[in-house]
Protein backbone atom coordinates (compact mmCIF):
# COMPACT_ATOMS: atom_id res chain seq x y z
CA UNK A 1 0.00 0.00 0.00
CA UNK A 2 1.56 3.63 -1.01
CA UNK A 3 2.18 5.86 1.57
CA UNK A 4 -0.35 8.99 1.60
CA UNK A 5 1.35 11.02 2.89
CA UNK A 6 3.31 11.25 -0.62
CA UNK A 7 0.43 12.32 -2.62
CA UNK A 8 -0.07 15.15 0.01
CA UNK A 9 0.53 18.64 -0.30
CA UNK A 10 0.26 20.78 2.67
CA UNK A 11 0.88 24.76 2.19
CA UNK A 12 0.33 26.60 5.79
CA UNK A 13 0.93 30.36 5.50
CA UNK A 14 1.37 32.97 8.95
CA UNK A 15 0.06 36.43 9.06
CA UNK A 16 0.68 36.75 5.57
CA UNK A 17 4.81 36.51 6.48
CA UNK A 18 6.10 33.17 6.73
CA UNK A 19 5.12 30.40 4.04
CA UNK A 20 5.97 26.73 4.29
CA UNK A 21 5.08 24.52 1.02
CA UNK A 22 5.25 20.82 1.37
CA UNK A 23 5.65 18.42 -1.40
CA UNK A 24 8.36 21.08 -3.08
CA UNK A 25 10.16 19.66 -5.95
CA UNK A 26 12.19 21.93 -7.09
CA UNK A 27 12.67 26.20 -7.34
CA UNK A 28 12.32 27.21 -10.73
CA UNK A 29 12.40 30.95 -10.22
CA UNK A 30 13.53 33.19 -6.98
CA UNK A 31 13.43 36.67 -7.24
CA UNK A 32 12.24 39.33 -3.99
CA UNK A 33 8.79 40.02 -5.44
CA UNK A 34 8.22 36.70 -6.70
CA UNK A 35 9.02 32.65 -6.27
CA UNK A 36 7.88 29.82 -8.33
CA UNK A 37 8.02 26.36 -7.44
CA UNK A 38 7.06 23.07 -8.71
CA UNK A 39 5.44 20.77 -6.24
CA UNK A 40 3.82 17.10 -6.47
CA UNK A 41 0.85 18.44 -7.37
CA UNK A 42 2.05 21.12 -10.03
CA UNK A 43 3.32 24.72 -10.16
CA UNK A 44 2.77 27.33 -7.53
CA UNK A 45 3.71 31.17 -7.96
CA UNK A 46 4.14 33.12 -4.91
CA UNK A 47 4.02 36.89 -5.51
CA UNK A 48 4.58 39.74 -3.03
CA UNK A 49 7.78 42.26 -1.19
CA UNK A 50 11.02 41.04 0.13
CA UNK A 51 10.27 37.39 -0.31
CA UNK A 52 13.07 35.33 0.56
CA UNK A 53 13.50 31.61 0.34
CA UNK A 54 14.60 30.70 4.09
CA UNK A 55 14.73 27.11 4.03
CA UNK A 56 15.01 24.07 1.15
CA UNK A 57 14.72 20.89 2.60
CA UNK A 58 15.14 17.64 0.04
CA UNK A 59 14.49 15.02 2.86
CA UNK A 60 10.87 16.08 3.89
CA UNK A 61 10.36 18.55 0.77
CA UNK A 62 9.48 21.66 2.35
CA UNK A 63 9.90 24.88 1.37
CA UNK A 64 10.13 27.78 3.64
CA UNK A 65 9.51 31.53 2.83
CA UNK A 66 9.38 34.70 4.66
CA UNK A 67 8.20 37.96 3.11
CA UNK A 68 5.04 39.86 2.45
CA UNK A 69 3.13 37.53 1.05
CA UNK A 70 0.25 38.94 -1.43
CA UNK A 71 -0.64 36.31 -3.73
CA UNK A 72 -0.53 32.08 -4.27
CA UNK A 73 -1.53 30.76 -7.51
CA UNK A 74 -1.37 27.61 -8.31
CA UNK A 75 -1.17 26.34 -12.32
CA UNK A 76 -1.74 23.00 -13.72
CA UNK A 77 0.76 20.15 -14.04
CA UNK A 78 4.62 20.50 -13.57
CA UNK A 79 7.09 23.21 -15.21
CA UNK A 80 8.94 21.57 -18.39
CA UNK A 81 10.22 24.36 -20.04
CA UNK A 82 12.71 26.79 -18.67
CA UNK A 83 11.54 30.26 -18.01
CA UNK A 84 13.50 32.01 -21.13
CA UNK A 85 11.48 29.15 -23.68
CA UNK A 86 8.83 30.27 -22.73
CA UNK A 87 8.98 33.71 -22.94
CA UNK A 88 11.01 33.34 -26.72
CA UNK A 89 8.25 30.79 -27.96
């Protein structure tokens, strides 16, 4: 029997400052007003001021983040493409 907790994703964010993202693949873009990660369940983009990626861990695949947080989205399915592709399609 697979283990659920693999196929979970838990995101818990506090006061709109500190951000953890479980399930966090890999950081495809860090920049201080925004972050994009790929997850187990697909892309998120986290948008706001002085964002900061605090803590990367590959063993339980969290992802901490401290900033002003304004904005998660999350998009469908996992990054393939590099940033720069897809802006010069």
């Amino acid at each position: 029997m697979e283990n659920k907790q693999n196929n979970e994703q838990i995101i818990e964010l506090i006061n709109k400052q500190r951000l953890t993202v479980g399930g966090t693949d890999k950081v495809i873009s860090l920049k201080p007003d925004l972050i994009q990660l790929n997850t187990i369940l697909g892309g998120v983009i986290i948008t706001g001021d002085r964002l900061e990626l605090i803590k990367l861990d590959d063993q339980t695949k969290k992802a901490e983040i401290s900033g002003e947080i304004n904005s998660l989205k999350f998009v469908e399915g996992k990054s393939k493409q590099s940033f720069f592709r897809k802006i010069f399609k």
